[in-house]
N, C-alpha and C. Protein backbone atom coordinates (compact mmCIF):
# COMPACT_ATOMS: atom_id res chain seq x y z
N UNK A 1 14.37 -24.39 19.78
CA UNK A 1 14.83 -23.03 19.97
C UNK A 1 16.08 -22.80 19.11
N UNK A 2 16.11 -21.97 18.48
CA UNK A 2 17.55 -20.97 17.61
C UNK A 2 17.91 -19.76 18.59
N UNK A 3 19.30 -20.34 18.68
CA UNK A 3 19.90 -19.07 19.04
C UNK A 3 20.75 -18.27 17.95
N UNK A 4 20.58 -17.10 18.17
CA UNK A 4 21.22 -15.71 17.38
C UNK A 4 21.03 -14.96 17.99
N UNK A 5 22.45 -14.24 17.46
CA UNK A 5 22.60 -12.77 17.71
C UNK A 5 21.78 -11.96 16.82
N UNK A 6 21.29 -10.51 17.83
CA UNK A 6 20.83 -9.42 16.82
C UNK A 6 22.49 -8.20 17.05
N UNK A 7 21.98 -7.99 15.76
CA UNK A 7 22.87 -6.62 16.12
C UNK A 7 22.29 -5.62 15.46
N UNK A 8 22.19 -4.52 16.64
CA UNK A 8 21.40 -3.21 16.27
C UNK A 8 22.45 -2.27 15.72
N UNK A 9 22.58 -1.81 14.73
CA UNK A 9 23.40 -0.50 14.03
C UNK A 9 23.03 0.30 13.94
N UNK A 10 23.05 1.88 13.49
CA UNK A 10 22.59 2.20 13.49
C UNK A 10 21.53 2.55 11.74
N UNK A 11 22.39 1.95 10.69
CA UNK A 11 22.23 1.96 9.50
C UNK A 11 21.19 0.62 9.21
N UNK A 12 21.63 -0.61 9.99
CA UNK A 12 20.93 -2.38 9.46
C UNK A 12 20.53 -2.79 10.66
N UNK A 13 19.75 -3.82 10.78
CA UNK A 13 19.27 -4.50 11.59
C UNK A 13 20.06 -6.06 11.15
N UNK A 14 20.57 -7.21 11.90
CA UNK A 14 21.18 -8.28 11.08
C UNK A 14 20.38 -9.26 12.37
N UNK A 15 20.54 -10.61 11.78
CA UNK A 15 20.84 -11.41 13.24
C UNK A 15 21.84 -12.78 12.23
N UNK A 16 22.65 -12.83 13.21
CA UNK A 16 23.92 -13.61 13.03
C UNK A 16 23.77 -15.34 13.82
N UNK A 17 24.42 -16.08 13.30
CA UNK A 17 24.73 -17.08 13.83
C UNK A 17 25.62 -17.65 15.00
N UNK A 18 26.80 -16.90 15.00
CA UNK A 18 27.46 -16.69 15.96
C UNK A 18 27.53 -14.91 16.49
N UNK A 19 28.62 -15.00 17.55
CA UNK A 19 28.96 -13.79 17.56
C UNK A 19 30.22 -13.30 17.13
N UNK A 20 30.58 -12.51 16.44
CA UNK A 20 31.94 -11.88 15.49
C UNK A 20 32.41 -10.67 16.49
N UNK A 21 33.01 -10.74 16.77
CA UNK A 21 33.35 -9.71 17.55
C UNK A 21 33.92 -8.19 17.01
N UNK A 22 33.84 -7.97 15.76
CA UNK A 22 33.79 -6.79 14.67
C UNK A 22 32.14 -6.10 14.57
N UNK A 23 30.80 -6.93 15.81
CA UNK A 23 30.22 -6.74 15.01
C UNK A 23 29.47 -5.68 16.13
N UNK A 24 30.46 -5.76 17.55
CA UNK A 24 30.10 -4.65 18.75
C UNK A 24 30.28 -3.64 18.13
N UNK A 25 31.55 -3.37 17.05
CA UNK A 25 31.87 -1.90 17.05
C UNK A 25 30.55 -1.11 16.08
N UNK A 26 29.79 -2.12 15.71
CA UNK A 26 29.00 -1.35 14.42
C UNK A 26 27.86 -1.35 15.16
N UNK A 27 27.42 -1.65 16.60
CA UNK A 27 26.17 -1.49 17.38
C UNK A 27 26.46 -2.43 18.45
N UNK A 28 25.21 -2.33 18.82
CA UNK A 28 24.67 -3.51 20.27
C UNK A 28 24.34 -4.80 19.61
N UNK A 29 25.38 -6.02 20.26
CA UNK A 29 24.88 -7.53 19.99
C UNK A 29 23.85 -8.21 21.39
N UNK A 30 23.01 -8.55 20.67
CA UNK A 30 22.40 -9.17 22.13
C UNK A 30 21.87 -10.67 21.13
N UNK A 31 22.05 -11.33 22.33
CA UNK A 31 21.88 -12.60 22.07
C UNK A 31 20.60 -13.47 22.30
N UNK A 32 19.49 -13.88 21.75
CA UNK A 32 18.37 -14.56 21.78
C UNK A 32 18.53 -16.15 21.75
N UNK A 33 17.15 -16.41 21.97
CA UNK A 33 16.89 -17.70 22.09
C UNK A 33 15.77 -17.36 21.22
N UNK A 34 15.33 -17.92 20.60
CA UNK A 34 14.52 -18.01 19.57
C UNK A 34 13.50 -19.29 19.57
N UNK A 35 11.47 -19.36 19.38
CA UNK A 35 11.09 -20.23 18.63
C UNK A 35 11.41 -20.33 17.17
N UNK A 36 11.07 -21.48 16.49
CA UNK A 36 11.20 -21.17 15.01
C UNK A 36 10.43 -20.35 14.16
N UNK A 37 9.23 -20.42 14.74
CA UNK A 37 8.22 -19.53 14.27
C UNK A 37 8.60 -17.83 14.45
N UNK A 38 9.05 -17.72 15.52
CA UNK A 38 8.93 -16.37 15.67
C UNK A 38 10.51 -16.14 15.04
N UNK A 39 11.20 -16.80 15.05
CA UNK A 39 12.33 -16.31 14.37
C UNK A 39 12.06 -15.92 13.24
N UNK A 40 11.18 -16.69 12.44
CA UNK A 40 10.93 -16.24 10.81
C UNK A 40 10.14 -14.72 10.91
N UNK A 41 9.13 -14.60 11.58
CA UNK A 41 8.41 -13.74 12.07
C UNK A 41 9.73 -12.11 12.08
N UNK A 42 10.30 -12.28 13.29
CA UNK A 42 11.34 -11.40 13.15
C UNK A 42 12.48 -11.16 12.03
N UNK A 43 12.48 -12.49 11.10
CA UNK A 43 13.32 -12.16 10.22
C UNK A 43 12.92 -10.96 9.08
N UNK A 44 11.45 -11.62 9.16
CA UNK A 44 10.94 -11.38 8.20
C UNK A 44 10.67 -9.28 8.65
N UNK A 45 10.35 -9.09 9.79
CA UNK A 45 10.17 -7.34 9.98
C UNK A 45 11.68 -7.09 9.65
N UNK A 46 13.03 -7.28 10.36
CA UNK A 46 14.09 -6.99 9.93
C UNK A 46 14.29 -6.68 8.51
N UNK A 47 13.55 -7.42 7.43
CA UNK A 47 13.92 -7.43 6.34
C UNK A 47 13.38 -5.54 5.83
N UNK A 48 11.91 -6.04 6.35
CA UNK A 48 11.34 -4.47 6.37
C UNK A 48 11.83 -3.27 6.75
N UNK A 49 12.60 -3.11 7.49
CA UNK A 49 13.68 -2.07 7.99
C UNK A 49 14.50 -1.77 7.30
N UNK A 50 15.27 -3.34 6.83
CA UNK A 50 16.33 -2.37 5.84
C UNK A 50 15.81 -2.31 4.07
N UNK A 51 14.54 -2.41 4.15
CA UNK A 51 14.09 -2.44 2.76
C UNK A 51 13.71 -1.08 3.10
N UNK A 52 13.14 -0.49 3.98
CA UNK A 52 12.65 1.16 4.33
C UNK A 52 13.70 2.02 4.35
N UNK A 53 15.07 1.10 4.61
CA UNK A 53 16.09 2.28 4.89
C UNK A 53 16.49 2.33 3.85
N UNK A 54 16.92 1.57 3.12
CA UNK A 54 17.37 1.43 1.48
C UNK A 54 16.60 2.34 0.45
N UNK A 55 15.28 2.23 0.67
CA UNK A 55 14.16 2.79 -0.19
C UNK A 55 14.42 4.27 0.19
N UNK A 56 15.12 4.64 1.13
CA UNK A 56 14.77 6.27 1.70
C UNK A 56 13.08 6.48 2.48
N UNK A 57 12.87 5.53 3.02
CA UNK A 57 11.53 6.18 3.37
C UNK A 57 11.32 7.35 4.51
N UNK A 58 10.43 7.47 5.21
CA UNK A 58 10.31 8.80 5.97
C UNK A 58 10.73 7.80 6.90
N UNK A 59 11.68 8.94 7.98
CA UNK A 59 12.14 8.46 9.30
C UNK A 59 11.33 7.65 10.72
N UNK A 60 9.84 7.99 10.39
CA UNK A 60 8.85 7.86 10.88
C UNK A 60 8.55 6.68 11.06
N UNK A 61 8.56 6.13 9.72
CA UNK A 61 8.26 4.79 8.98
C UNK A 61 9.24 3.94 9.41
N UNK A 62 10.27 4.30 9.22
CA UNK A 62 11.86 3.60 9.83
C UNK A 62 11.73 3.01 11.02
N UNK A 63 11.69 4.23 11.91
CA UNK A 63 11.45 4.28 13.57
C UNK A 63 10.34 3.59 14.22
N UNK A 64 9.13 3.24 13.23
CA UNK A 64 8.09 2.58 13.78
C UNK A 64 8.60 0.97 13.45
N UNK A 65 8.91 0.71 12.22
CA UNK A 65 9.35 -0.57 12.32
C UNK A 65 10.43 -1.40 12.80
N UNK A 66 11.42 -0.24 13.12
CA UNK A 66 12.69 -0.60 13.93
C UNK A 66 11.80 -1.09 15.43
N UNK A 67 11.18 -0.27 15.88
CA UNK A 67 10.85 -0.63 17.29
C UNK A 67 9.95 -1.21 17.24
N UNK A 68 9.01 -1.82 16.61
CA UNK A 68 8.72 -3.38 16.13
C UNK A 68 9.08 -4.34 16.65
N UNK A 69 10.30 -4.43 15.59
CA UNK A 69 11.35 -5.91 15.74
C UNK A 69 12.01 -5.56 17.37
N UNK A 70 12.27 -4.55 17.51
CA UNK A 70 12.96 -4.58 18.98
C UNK A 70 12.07 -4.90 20.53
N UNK A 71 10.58 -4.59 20.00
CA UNK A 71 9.64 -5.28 21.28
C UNK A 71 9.75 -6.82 20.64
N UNK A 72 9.71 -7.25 19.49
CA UNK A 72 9.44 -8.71 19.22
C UNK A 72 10.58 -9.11 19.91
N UNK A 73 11.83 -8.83 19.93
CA UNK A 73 12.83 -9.77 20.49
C UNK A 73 13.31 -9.62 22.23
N UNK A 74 12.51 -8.59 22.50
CA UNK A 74 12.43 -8.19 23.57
C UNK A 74 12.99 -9.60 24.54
N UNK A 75 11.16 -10.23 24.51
CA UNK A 75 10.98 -11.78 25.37
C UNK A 75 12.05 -12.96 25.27
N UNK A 76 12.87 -12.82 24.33
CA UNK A 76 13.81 -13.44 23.93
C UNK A 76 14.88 -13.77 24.32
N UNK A 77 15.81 -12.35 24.90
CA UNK A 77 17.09 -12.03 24.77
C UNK A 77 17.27 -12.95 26.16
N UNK A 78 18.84 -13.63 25.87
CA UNK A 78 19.00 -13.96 26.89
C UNK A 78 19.33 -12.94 28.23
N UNK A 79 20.01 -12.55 28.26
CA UNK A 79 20.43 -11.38 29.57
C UNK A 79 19.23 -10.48 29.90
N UNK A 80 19.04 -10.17 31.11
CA UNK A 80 18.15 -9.16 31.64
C UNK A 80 18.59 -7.99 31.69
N UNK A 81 19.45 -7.62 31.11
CA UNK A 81 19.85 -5.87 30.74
C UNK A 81 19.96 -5.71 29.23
N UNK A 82 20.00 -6.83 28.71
CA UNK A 82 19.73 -6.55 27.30
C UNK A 82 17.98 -6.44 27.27
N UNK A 83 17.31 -7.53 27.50
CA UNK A 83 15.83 -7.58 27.34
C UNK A 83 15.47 -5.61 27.88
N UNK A 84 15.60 -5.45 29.02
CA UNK A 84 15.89 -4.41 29.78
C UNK A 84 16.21 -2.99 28.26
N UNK A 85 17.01 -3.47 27.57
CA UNK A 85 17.40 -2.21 26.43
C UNK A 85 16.55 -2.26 25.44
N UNK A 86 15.90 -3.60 25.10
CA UNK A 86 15.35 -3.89 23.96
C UNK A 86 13.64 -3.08 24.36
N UNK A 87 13.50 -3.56 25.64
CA UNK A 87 12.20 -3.06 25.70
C UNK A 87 11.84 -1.84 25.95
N UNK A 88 13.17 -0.81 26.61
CA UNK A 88 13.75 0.68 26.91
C UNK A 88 13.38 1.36 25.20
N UNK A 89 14.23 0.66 24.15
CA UNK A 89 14.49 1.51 22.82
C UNK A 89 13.07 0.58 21.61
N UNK A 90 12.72 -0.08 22.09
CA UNK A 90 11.35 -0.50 21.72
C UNK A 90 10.37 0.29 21.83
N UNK A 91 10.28 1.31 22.93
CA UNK A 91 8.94 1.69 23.64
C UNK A 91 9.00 3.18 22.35
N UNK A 92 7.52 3.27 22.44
CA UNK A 92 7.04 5.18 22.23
C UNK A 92 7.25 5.67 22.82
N UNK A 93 7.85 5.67 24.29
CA UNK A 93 7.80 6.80 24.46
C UNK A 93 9.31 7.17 25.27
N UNK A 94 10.28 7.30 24.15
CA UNK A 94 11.63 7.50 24.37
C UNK A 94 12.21 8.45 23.86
């Protein structure tokens, strides 16, 4: 298991090694436990997000792959009010 932080912004998606505490003010840190597999897995949609946001794509496109990665890490998070947010701002129908 890998643990990392995600931090949701509203501009990037990141996941960190530790936690920085500069990195609340730029979003929500929640903290995972990670397989290795699925870590790459999630690295790898994250990357897609900010390659969509960079590119300018339609908001649509953004918003579907943001909440993607946020059901993938859902099962993860350690705390039950984070899992609780992840799977809240994950869902369609918010």
């Amino acid at each position: 298991m890998i643990r990392k932080f995600l931090v949701c912004g509203k501009q990037q998606l990141y996941l960190q090694q530790q936690i920085i505490e500069g990195f609340s003010e730029i979003g929500k840190v929640i903290e995972l436990q990670l397989p290795i597999r699925n870590f790459w897995d999630i690295e790898e949609d994250i990357k897609e997000v900010n390659y969509l946001l960079s590119a300018g794509e339609s908001s649509s496109e953004i918003v579907t792959a943001y909440r993607k990665v946020l059901r993938s890490c859902a099962q993860y998070a350690t705390k039950e009010d984070d899992r609780l947010w992840l799977y809240l701002h994950g869902s369609e129908k918010r």
